[in-house]
N, C-alpha and C. Protein backbone atom coordinates (compact mmCIF):
# COMPACT_ATOMS: atom_id res chain seq x y z
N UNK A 1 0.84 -1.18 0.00
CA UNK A 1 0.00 0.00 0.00
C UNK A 1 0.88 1.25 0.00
N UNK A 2 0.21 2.32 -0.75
CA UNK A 2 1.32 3.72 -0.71
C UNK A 2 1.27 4.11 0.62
N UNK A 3 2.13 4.78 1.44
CA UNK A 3 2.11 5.44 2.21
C UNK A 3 1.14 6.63 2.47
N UNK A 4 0.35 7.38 3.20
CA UNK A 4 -0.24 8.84 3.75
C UNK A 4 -1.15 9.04 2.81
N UNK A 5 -2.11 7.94 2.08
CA UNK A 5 -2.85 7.90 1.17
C UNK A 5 -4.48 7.68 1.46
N UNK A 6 -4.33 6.50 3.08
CA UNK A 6 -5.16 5.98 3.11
C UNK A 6 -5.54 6.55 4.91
N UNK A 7 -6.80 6.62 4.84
CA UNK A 7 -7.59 7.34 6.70
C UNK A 7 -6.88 6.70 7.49
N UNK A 8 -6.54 6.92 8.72
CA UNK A 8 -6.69 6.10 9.84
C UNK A 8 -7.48 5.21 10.20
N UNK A 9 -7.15 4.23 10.56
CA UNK A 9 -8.16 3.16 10.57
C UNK A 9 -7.82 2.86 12.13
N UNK A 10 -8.61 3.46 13.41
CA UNK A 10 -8.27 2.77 14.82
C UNK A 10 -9.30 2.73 15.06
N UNK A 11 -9.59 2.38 16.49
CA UNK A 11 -10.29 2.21 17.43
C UNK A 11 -11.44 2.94 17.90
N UNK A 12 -13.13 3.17 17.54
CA UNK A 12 -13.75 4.11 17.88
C UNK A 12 -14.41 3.16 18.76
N UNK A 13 -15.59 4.42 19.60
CA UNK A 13 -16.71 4.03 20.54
C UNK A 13 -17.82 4.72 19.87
N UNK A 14 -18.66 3.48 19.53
CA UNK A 14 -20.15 3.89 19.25
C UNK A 14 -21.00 3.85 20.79
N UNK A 15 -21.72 5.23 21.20
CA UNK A 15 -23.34 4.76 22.12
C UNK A 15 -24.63 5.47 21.66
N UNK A 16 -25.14 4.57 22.05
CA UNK A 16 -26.52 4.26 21.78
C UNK A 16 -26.97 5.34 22.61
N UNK A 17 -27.84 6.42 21.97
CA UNK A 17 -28.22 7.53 22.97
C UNK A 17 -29.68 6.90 23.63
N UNK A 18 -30.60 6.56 23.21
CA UNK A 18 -31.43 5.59 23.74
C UNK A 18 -31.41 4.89 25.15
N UNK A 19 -30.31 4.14 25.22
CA UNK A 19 -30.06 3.04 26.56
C UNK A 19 -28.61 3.45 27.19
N UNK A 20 -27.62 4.49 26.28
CA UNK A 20 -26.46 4.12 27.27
C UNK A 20 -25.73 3.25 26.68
N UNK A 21 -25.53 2.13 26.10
CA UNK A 21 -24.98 0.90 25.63
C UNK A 21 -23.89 1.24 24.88
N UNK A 22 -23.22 0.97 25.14
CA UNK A 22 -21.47 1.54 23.94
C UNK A 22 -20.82 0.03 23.83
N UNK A 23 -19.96 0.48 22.77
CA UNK A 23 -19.39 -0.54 22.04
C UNK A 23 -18.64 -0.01 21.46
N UNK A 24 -17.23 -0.91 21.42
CA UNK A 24 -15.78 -0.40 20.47
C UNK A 24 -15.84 -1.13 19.30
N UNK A 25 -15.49 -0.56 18.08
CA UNK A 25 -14.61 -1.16 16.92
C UNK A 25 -14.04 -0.48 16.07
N UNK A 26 -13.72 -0.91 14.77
CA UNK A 26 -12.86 0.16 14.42
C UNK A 26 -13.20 0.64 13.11
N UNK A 27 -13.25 1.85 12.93
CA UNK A 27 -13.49 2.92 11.90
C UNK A 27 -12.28 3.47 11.67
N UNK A 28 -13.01 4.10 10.25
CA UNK A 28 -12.10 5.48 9.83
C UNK A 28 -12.28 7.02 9.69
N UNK A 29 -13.93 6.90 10.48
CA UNK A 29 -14.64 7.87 10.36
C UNK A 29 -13.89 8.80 11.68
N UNK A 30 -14.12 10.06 11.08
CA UNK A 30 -13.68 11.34 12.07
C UNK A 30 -14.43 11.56 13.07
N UNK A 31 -13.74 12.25 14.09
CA UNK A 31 -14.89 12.67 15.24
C UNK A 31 -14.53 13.57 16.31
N UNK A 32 -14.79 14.86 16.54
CA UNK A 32 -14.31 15.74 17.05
C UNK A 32 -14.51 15.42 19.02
N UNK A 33 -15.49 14.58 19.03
CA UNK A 33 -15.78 14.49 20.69
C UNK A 33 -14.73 13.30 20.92
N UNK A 34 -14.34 12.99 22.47
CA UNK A 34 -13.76 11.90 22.49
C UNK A 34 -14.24 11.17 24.11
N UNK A 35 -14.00 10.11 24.57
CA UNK A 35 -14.54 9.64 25.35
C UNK A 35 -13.18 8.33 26.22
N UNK A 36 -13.35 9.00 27.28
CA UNK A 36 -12.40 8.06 27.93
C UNK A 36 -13.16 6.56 28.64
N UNK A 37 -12.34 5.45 28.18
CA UNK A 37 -13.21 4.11 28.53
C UNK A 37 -12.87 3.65 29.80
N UNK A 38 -13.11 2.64 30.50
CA UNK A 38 -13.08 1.94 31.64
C UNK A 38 -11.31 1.65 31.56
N UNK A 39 -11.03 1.08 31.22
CA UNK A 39 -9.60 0.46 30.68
C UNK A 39 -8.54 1.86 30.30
N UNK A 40 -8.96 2.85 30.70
CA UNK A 40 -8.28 3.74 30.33
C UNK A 40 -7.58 4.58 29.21
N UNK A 41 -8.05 4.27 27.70
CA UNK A 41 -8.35 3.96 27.00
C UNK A 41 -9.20 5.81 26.26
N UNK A 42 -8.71 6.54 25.73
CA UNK A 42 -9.26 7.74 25.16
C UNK A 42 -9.64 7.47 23.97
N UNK A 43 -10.58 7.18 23.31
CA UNK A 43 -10.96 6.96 21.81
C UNK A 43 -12.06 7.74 21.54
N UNK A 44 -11.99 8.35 20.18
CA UNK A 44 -12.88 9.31 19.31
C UNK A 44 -14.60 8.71 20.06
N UNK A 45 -15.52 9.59 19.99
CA UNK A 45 -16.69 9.03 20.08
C UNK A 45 -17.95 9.33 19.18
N UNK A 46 -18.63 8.22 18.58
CA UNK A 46 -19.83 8.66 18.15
C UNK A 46 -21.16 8.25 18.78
N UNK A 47 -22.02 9.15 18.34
CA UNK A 47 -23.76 9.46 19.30
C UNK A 47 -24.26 8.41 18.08
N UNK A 48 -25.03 7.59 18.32
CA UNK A 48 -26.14 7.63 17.46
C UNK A 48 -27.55 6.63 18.16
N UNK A 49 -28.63 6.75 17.19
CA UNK A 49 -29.79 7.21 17.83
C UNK A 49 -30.38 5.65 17.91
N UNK A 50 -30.21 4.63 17.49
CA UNK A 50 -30.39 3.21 17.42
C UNK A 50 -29.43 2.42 17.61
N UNK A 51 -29.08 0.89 18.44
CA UNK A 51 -28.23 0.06 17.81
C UNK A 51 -28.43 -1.44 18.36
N UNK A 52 -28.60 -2.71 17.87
CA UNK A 52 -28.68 -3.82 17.76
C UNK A 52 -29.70 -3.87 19.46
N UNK A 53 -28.90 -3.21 20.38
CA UNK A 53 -29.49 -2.77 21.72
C UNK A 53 -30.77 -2.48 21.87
N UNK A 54 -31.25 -1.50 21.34
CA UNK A 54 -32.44 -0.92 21.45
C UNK A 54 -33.59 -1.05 20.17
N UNK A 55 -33.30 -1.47 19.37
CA UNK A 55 -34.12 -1.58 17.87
C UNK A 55 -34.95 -2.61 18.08
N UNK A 56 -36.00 -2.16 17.79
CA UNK A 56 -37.18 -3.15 17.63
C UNK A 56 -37.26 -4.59 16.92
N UNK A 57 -36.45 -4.70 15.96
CA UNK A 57 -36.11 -6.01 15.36
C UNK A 57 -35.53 -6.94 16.28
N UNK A 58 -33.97 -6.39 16.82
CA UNK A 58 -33.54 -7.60 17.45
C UNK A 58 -33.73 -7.52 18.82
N UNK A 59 -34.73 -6.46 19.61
CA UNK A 59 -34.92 -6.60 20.75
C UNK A 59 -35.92 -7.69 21.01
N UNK A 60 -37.05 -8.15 19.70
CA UNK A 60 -37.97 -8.55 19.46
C UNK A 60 -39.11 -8.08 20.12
N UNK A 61 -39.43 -6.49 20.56
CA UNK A 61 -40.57 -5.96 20.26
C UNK A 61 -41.15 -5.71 18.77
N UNK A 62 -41.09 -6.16 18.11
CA UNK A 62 -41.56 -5.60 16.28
C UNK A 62 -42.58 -5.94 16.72
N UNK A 63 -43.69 -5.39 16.32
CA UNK A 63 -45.19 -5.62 15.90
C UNK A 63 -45.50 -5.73 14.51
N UNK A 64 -46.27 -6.86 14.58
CA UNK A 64 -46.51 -7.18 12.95
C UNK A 64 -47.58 -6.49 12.14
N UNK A 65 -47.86 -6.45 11.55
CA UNK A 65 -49.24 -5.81 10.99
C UNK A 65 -50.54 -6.42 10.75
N UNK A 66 -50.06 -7.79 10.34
CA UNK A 66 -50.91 -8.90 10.26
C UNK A 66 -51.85 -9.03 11.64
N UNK A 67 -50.92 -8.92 12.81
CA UNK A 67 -52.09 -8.92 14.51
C UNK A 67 -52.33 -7.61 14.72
N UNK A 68 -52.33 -6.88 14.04
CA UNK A 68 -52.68 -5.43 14.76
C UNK A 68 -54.09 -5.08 14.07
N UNK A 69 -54.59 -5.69 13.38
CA UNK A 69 -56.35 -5.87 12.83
C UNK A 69 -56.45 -4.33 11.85
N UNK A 70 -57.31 -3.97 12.09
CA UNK A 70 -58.32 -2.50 11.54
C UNK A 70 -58.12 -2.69 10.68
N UNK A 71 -57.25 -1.27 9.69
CA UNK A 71 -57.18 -1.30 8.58
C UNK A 71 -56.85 -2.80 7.21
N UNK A 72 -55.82 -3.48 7.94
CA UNK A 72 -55.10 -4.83 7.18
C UNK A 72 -56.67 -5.28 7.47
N UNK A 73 -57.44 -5.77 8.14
CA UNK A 73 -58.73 -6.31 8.19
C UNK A 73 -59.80 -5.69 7.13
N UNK A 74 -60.04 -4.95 7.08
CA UNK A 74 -60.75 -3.51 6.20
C UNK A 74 -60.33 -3.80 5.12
N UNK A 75 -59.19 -3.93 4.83
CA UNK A 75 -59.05 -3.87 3.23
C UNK A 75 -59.10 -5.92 2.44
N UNK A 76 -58.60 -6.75 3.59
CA UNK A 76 -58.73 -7.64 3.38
C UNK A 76 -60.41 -8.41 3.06
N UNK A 77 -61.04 -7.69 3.50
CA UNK A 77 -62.58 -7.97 3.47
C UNK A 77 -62.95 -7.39 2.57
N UNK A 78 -63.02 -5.70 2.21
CA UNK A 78 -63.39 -5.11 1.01
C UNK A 78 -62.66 -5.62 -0.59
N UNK A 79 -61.60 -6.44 -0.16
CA UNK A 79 -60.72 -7.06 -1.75
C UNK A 79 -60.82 -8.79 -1.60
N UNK A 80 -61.80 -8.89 -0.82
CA UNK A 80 -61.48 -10.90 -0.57
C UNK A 80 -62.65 -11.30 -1.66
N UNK A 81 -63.94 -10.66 -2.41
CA UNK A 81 -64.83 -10.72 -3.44
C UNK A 81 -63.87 -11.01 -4.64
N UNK A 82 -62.86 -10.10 -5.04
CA UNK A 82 -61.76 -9.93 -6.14
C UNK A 82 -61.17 -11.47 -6.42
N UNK A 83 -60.45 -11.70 -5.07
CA UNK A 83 -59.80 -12.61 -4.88
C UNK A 83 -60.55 -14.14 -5.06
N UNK A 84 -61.36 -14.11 -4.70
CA UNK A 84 -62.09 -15.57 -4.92
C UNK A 84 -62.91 -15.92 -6.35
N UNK A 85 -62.69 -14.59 -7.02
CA UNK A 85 -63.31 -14.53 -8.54
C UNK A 85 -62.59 -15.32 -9.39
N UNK A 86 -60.86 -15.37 -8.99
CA UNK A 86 -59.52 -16.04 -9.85
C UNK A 86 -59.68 -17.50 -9.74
């Protein structure tokens, strides 16, 4: 690889503004705040607003649409005439 060509590639801290939850790995992305870790340890920090932690997918709160009735019901009844015509 050329030399002074390519970002820095170290050690950041992502947290989850949501819960608190942080986690290290490594980027090349910039970041003007920085955050000192348990381990003593000063690394760049980024905010962001979701992560594996708190998201509805893998927390397994998702709500489906299929059990949540009204409308999906409503339209399934007003188009089920259509459907049984085929």
């Amino acid at each position: 690889m050329k030399e002074g060509i390519h970002p820095g590639y170290r050690d950041v801290c992502f947290v989850d503004l949501s819960n608190g939850f942080k986690f290290v790995t490594r980027s090349c992305a910039q970041s003007k705040e920085m955050i000192k870790m348990d381990d003593g340890r000063e690394l760049p920090l980024f905010k962001v607003e979701t992560t594996s932690e708190s998201h509805p997918f893998y927390t397994g709160t998702q709500k489906s649409i299929d059990n949540l009735g009204g409308r999906v019901e409503k339209f399934r009844n007003k188009f089920a005439k259509l459907t049984a015509k085929k």
